[in-house]
N, C-alpha and C. Protein backbone atom coordinates (compact mmCIF):
# COMPACT_ATOMS: atom_id res chain seq x y z
N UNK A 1 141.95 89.36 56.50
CA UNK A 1 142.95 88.79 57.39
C UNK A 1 143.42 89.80 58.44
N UNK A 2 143.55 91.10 58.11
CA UNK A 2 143.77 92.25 58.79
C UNK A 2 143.35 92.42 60.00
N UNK A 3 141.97 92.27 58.96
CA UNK A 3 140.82 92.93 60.36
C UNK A 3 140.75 91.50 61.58
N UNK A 4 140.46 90.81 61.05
CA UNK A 4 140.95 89.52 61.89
C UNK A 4 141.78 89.43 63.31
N UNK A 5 142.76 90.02 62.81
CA UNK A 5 143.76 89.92 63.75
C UNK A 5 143.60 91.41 64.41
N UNK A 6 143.02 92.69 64.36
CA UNK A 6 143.06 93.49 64.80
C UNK A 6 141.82 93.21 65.90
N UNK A 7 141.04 92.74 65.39
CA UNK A 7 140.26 91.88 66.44
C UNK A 7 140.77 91.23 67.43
N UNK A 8 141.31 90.72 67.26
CA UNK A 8 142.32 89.39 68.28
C UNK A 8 142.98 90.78 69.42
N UNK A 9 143.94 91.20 68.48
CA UNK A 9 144.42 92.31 69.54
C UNK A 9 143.53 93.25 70.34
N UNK A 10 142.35 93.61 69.52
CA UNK A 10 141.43 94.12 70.30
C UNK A 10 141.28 93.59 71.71
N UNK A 11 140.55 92.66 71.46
CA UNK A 11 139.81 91.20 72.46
C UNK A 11 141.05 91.29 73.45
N UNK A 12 142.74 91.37 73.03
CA UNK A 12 143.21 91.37 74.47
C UNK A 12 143.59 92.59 74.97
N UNK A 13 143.56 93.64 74.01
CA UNK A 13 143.64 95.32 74.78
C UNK A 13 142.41 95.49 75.99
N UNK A 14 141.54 94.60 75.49
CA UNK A 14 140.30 94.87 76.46
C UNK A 14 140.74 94.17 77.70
N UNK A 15 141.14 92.95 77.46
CA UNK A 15 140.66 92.01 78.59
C UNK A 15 142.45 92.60 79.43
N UNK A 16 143.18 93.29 78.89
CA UNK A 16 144.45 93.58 79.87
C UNK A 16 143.82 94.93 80.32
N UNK A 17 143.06 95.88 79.70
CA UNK A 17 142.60 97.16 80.35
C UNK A 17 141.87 96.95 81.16
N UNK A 18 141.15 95.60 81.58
CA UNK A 18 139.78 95.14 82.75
C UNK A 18 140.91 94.93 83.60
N UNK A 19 142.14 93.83 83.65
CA UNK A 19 143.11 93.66 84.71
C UNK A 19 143.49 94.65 85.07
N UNK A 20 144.24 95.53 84.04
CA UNK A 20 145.07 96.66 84.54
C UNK A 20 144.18 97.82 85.34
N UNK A 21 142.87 98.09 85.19
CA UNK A 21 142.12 98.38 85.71
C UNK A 21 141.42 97.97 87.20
N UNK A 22 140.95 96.45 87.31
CA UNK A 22 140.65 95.75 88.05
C UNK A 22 142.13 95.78 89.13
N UNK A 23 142.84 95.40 88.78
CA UNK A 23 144.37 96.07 89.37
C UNK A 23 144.54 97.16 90.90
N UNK A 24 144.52 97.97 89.95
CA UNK A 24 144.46 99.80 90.86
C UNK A 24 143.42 99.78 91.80
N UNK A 25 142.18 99.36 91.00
CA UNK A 25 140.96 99.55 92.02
C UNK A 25 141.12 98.80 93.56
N UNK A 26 141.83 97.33 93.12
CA UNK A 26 141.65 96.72 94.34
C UNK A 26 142.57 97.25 95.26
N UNK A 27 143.96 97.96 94.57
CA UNK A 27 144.87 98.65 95.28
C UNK A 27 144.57 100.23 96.28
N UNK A 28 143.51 100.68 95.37
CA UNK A 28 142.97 102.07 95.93
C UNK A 28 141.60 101.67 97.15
N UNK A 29 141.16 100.54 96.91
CA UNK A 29 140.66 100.23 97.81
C UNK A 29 141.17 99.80 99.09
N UNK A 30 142.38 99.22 98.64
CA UNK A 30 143.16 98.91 100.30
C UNK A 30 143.81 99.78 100.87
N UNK A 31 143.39 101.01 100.40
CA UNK A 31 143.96 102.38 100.81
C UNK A 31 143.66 102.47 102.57
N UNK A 32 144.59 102.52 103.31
CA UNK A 32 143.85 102.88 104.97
C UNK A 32 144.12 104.12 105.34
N UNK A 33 145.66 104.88 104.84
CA UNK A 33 145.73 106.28 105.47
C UNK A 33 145.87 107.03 104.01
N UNK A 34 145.32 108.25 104.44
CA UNK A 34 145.56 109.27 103.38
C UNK A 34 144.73 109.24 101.84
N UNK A 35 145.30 109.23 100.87
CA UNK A 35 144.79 108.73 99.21
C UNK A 35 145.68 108.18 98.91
N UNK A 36 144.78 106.96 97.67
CA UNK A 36 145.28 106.45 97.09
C UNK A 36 146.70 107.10 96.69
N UNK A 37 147.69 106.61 96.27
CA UNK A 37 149.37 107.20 95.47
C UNK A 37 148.58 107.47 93.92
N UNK A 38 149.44 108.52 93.45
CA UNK A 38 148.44 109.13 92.25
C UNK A 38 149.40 107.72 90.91
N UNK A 39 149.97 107.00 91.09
CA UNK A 39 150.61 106.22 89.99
C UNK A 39 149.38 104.84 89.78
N UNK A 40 148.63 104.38 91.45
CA UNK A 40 147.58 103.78 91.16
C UNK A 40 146.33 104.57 90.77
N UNK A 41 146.07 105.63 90.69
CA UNK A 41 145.09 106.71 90.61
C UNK A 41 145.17 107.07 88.96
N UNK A 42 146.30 106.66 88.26
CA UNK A 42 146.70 106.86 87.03
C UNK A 42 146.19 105.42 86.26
N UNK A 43 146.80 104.11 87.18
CA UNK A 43 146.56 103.00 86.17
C UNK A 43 145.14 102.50 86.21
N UNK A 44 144.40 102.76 87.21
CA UNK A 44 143.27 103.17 86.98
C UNK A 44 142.43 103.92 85.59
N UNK A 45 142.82 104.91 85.53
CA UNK A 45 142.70 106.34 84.61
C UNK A 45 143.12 105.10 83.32
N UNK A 46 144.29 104.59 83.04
CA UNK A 46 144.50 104.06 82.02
C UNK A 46 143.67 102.73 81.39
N UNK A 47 143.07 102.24 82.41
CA UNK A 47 142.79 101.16 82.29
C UNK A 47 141.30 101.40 81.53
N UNK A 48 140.60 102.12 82.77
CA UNK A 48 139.60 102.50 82.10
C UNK A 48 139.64 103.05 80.45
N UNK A 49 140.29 104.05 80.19
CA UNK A 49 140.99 104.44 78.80
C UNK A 49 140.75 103.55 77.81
N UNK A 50 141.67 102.50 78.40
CA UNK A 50 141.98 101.40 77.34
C UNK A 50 140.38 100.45 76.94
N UNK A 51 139.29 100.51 77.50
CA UNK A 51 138.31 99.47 77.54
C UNK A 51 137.59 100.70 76.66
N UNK A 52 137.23 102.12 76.50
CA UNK A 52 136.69 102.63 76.01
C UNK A 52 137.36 103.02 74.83
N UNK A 53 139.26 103.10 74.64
CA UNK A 53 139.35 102.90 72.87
C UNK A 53 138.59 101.47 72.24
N UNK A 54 138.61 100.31 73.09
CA UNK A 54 138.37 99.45 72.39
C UNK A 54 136.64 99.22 72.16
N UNK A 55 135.95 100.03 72.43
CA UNK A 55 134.74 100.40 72.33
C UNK A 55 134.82 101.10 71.11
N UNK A 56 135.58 102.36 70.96
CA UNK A 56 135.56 103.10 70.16
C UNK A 56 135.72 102.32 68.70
N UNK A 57 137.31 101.19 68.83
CA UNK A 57 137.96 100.86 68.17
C UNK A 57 136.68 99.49 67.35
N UNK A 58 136.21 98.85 67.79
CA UNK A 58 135.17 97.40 67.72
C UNK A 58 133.88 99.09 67.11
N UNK A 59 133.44 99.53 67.61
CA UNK A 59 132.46 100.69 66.94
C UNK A 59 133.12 101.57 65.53
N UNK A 60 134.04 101.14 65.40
CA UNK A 60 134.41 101.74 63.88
C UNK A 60 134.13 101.17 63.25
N UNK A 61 133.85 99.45 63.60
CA UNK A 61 133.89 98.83 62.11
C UNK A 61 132.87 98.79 61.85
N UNK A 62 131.67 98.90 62.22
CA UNK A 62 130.62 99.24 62.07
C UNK A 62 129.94 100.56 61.55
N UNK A 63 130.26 101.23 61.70
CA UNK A 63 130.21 103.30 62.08
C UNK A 63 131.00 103.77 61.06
N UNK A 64 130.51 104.27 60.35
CA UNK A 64 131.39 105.28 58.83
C UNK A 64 131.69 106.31 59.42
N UNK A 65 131.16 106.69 60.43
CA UNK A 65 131.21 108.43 60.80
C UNK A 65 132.58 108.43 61.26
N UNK A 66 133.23 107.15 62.17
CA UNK A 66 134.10 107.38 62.49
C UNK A 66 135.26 107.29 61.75
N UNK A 67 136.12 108.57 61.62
CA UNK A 67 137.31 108.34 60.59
C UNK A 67 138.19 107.43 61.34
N UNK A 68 138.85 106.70 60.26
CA UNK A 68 140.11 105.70 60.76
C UNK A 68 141.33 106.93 60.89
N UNK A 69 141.41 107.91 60.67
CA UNK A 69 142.62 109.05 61.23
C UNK A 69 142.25 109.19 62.83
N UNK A 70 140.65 109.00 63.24
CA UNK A 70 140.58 109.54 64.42
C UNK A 70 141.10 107.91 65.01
N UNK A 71 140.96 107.29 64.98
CA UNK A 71 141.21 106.08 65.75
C UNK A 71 142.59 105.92 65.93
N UNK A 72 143.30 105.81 65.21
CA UNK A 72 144.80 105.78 65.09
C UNK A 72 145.28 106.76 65.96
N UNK A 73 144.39 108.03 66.09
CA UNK A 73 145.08 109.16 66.71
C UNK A 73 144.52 108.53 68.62
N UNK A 74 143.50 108.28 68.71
CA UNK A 74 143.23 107.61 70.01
C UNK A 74 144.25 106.47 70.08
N UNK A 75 144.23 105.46 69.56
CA UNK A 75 145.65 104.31 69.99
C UNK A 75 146.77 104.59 69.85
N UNK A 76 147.37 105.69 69.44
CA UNK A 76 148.72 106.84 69.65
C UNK A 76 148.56 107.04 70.98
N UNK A 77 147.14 107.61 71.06
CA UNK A 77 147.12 108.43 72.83
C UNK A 77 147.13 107.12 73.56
N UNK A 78 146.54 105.85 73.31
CA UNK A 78 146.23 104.98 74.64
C UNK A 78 147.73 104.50 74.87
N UNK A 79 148.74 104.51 73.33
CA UNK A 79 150.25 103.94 73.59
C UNK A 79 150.59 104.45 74.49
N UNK A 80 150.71 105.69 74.50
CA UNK A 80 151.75 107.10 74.92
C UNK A 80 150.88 106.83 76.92
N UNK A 81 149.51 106.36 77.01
CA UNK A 81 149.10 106.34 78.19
C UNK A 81 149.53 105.70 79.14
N UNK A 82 149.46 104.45 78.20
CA UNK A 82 149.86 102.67 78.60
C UNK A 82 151.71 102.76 78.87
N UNK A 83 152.39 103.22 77.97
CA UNK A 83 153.80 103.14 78.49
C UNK A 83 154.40 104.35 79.79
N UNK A 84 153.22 105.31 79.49
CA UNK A 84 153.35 105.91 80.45
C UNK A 84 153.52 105.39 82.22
N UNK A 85 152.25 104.61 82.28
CA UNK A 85 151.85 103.65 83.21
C UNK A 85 152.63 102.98 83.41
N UNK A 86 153.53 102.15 82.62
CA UNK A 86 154.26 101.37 82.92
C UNK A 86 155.33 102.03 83.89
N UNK A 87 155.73 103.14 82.73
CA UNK A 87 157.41 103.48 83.67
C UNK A 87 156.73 104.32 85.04
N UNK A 88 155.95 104.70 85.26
CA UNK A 88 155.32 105.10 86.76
C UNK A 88 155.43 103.73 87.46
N UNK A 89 154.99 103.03 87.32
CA UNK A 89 154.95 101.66 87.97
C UNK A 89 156.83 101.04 88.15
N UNK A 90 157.32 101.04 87.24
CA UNK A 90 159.10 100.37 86.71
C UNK A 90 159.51 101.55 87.89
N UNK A 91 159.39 103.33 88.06
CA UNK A 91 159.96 103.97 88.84
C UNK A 91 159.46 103.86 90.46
N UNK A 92 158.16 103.38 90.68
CA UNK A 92 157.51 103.47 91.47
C UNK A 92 158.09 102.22 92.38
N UNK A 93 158.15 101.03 92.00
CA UNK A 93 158.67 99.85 92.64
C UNK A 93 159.99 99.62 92.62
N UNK A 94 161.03 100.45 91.62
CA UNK A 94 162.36 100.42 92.05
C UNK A 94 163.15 99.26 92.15
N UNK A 95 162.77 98.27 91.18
CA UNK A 95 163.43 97.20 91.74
C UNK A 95 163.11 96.02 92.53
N UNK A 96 161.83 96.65 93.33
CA UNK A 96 161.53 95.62 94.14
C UNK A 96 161.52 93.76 93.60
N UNK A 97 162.03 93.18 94.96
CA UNK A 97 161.29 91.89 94.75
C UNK A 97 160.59 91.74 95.54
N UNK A 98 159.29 91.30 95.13
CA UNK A 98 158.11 90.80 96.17
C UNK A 98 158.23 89.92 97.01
N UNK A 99 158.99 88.95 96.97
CA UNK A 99 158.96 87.59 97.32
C UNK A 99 160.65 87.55 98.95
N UNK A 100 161.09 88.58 98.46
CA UNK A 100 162.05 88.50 99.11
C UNK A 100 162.16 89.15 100.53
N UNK A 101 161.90 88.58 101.54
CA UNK A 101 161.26 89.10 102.89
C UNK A 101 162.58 89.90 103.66
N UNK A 102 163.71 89.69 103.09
CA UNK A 102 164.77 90.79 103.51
C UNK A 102 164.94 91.92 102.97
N UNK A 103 163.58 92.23 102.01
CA UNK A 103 163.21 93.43 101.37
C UNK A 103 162.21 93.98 102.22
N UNK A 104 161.71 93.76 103.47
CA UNK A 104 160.45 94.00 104.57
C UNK A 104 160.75 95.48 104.44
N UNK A 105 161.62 96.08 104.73
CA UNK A 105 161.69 97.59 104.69
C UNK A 105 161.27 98.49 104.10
N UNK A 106 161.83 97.88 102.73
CA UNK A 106 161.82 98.63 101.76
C UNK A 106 160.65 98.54 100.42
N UNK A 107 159.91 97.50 101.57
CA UNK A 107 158.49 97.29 100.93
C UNK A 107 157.30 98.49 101.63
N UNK A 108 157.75 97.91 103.12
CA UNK A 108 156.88 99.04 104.30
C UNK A 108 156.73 100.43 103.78
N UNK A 109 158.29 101.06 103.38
CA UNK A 109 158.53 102.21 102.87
C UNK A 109 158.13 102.55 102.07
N UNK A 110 157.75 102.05 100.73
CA UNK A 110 157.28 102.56 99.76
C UNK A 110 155.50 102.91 99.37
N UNK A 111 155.69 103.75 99.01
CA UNK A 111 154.11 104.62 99.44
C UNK A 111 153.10 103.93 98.47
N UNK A 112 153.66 103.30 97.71
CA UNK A 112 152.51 102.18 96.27
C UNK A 112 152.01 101.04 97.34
N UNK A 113 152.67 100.86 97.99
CA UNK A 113 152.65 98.91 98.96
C UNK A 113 152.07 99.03 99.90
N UNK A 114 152.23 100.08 101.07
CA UNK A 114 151.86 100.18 102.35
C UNK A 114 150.72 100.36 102.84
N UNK A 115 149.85 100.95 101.77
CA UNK A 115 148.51 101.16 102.02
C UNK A 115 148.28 102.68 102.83
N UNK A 116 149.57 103.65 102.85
CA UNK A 116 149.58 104.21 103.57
C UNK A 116 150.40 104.87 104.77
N UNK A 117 150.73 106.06 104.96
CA UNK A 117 151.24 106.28 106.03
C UNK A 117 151.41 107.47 106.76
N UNK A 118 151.65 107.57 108.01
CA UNK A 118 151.27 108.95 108.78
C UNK A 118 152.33 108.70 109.79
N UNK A 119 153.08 110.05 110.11
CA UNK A 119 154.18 110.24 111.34
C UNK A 119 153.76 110.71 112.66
N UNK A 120 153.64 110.28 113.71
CA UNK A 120 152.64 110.79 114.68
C UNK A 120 153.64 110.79 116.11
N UNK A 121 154.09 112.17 116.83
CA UNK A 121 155.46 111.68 117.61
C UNK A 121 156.19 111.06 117.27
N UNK A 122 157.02 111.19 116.40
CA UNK A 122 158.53 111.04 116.04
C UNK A 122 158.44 109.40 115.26
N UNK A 123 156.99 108.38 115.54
CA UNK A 123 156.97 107.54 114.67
C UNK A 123 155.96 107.44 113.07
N UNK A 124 156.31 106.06 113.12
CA UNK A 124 154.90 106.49 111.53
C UNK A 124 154.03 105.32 111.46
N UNK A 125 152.93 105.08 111.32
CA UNK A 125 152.22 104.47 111.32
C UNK A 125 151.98 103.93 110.20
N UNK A 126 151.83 102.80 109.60
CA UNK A 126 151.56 102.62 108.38
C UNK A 126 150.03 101.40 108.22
N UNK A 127 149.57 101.64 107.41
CA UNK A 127 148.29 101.24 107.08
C UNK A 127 148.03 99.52 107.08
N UNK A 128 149.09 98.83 106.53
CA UNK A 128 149.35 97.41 106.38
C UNK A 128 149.02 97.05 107.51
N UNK A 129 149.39 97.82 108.85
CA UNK A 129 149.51 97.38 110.12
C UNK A 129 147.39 97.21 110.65
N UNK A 130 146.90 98.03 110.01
CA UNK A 130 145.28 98.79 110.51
C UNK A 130 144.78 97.39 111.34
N UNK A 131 144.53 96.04 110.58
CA UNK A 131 143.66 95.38 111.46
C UNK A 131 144.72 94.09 111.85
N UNK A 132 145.93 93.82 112.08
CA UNK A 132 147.04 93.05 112.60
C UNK A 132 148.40 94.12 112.84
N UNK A 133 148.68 93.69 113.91
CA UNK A 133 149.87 94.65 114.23
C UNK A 133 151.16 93.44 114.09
N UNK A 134 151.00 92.23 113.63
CA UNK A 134 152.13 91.23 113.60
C UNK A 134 152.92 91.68 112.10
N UNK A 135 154.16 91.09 112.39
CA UNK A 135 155.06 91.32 110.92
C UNK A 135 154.44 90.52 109.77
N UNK A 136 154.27 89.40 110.35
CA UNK A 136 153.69 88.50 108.99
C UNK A 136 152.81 88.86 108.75
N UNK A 137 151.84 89.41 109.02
CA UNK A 137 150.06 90.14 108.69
C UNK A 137 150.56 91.09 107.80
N UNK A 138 151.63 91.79 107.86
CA UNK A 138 152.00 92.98 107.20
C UNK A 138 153.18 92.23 105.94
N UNK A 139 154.09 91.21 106.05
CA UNK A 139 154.42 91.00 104.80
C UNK A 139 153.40 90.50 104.05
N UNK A 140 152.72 89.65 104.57
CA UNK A 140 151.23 89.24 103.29
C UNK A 140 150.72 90.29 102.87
N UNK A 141 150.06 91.30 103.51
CA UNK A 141 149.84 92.63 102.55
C UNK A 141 150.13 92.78 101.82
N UNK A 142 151.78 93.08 102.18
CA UNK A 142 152.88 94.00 101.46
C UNK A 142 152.86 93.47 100.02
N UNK A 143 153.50 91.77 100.35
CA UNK A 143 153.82 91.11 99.19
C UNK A 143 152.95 91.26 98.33
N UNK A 144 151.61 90.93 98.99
CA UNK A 144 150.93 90.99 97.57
C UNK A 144 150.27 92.16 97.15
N UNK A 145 150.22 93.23 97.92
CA UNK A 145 150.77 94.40 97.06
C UNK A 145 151.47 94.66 95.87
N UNK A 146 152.68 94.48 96.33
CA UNK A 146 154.03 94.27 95.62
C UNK A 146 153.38 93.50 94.21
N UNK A 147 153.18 92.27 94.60
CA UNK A 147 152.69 91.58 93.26
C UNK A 147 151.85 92.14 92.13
N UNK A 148 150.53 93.06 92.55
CA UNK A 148 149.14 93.41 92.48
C UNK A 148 149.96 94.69 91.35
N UNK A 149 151.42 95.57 91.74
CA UNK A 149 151.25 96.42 91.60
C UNK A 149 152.77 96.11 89.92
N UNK A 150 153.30 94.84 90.26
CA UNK A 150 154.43 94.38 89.55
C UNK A 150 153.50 94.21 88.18
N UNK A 151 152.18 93.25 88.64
CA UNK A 151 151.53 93.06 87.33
C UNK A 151 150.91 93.94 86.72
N UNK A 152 150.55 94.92 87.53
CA UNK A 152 149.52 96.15 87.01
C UNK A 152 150.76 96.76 85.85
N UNK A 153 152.09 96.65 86.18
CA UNK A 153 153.38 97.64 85.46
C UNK A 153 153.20 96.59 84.07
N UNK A 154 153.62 95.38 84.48
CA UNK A 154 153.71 93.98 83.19
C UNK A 154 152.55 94.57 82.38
N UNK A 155 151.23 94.37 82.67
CA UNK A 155 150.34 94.68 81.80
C UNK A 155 150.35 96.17 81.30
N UNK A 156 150.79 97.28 81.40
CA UNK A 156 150.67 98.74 81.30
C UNK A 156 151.73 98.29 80.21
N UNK A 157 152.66 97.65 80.08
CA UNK A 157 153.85 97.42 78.87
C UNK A 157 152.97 96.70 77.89
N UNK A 158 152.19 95.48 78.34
CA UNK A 158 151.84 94.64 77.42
C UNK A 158 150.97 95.60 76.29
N UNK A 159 150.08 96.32 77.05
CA UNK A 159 149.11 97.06 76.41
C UNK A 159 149.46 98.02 75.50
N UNK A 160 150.48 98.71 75.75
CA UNK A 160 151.43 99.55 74.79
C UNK A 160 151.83 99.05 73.87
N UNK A 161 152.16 97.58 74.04
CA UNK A 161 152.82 97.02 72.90
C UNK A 161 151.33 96.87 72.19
N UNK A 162 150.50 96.06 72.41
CA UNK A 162 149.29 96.06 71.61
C UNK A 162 149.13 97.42 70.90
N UNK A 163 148.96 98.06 71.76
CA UNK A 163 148.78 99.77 70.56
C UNK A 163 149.86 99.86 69.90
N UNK A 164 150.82 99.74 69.65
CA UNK A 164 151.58 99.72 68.72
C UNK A 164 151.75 99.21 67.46
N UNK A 165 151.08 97.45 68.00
CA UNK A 165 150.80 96.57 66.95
C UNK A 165 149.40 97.21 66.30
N UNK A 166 148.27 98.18 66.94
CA UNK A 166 147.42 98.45 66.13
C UNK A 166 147.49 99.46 65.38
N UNK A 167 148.17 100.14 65.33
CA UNK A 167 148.84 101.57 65.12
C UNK A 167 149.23 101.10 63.67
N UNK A 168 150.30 99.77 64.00
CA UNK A 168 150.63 99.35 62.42
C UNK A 168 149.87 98.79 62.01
N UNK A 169 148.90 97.53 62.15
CA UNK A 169 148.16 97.43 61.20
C UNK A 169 146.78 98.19 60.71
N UNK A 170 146.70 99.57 61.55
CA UNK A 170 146.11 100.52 60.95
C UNK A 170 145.90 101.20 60.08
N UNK A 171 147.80 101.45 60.09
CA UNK A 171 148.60 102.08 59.02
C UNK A 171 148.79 101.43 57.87
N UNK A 172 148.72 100.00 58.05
CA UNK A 172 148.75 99.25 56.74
C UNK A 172 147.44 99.08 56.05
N UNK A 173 146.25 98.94 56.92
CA UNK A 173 144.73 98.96 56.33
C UNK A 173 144.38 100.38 55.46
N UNK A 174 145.23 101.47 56.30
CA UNK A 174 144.61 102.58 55.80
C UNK A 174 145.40 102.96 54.40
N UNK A 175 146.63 102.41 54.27
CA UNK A 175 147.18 102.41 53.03
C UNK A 175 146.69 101.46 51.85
N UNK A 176 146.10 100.43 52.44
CA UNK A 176 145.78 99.27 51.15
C UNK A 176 144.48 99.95 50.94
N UNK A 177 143.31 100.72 51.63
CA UNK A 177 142.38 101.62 51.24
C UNK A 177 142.53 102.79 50.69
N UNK A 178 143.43 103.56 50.60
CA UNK A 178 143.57 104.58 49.22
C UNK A 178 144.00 105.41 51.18
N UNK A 179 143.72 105.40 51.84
CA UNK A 179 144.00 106.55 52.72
C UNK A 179 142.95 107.83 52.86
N UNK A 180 142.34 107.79 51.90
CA UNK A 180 141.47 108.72 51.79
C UNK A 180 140.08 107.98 51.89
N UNK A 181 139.45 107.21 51.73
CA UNK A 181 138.04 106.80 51.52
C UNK A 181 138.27 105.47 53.19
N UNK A 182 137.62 104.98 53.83
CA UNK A 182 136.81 104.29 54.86
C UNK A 182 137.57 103.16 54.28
N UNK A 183 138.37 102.60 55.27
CA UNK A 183 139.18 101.50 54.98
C UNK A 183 138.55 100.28 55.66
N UNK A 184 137.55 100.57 56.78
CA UNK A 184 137.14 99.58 57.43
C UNK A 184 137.94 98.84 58.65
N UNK A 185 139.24 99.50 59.38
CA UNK A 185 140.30 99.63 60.12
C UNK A 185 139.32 99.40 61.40
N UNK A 186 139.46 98.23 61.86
CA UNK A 186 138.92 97.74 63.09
C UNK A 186 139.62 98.27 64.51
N UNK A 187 139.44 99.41 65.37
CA UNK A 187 140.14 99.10 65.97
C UNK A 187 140.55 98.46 67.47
């Protein structure tokens, strides 16, 4: 029944580490001035992370070699990665609402959304602007920026919580197996 459900959680650590992943990329790709912001350069980093514990984790149950101490100690690290991600993202957007166009400023401004930006004679140029110089060309960006980068944070929590939930029923597999001998801890 255990393993069952550690499966289940598996199946969605993966499929939120492909979003949370899939995420950043499309964000670092709409990069126009400068580099990517290192908080999408991170959920990236995490995302990927997360698709190769669950490689690791789906290859244990199979694989004796791998101890269930080492796995537990990887979904410790992917927690500690994943909530990491999050509060980069929770500090990074500040509050924002996406949706709220009397937030235009303070969307432009922020270095996760804009795609970018450079001061050139006393103004700044920002990247949203590259192939439309109209406001609305640049709140559609923005917003869904904003959105791209709200969900990338949602999922960086969700995923933490999953490692958490595997963490415990790790801890409970590896106890109903003596702790010492191959419990069979899916992870």
């Amino acid at each position: 029944m255990i393993s069952a459900i550690t499966l289940g959680l598996r199946a969605l650590q993966l499929l939120f580490s492909v979003v949370i992943l899939g995420l950043a990329v499309t964000l670092i790709k709409g990069q126009v001035i400068d580099d990517a912001p290192v908080t999408t350069k991170y959920a990236s980093f995490t995302g990927g992370f997360g698709i190769i514990v669950c490689a690791l984790g789906v290859a244990s149950l199979w694989v004796s070699a791998i101890p269930d101490l080492v796995v537990l100690g990887i979904d410790a690290l992917a927690g500690i990665f994943f909530a990491a991600g999050g509060i980069a993202w929770a500090i990074g957007l500040r509050g924002i609402q996406c949706t709220n166009e009397e937030q235009f400023d303070k969307l432009l401004d922020n270095g996760l959304l804009n795609q970018g930006s450079v001061t050139v004679n006393g103004g700044t140029a920002y990247g949203v602007y590259k192939d439309d110089t109209s406001g609305e060309a640049a709140w559609k960006k923005l917003s869904s920026n904003c959105q791209k980068g709200l969900a990338d944070e949602v999922f960086q929590f969700l995923t933490f919580g999953l490692a958490v939930g595997l963490l415990a029923l790790g801890y409970v597999r590896m106890k109903n197996g003596g702790g010492t001998k191959r419990s069979g801890y899916v992870v």
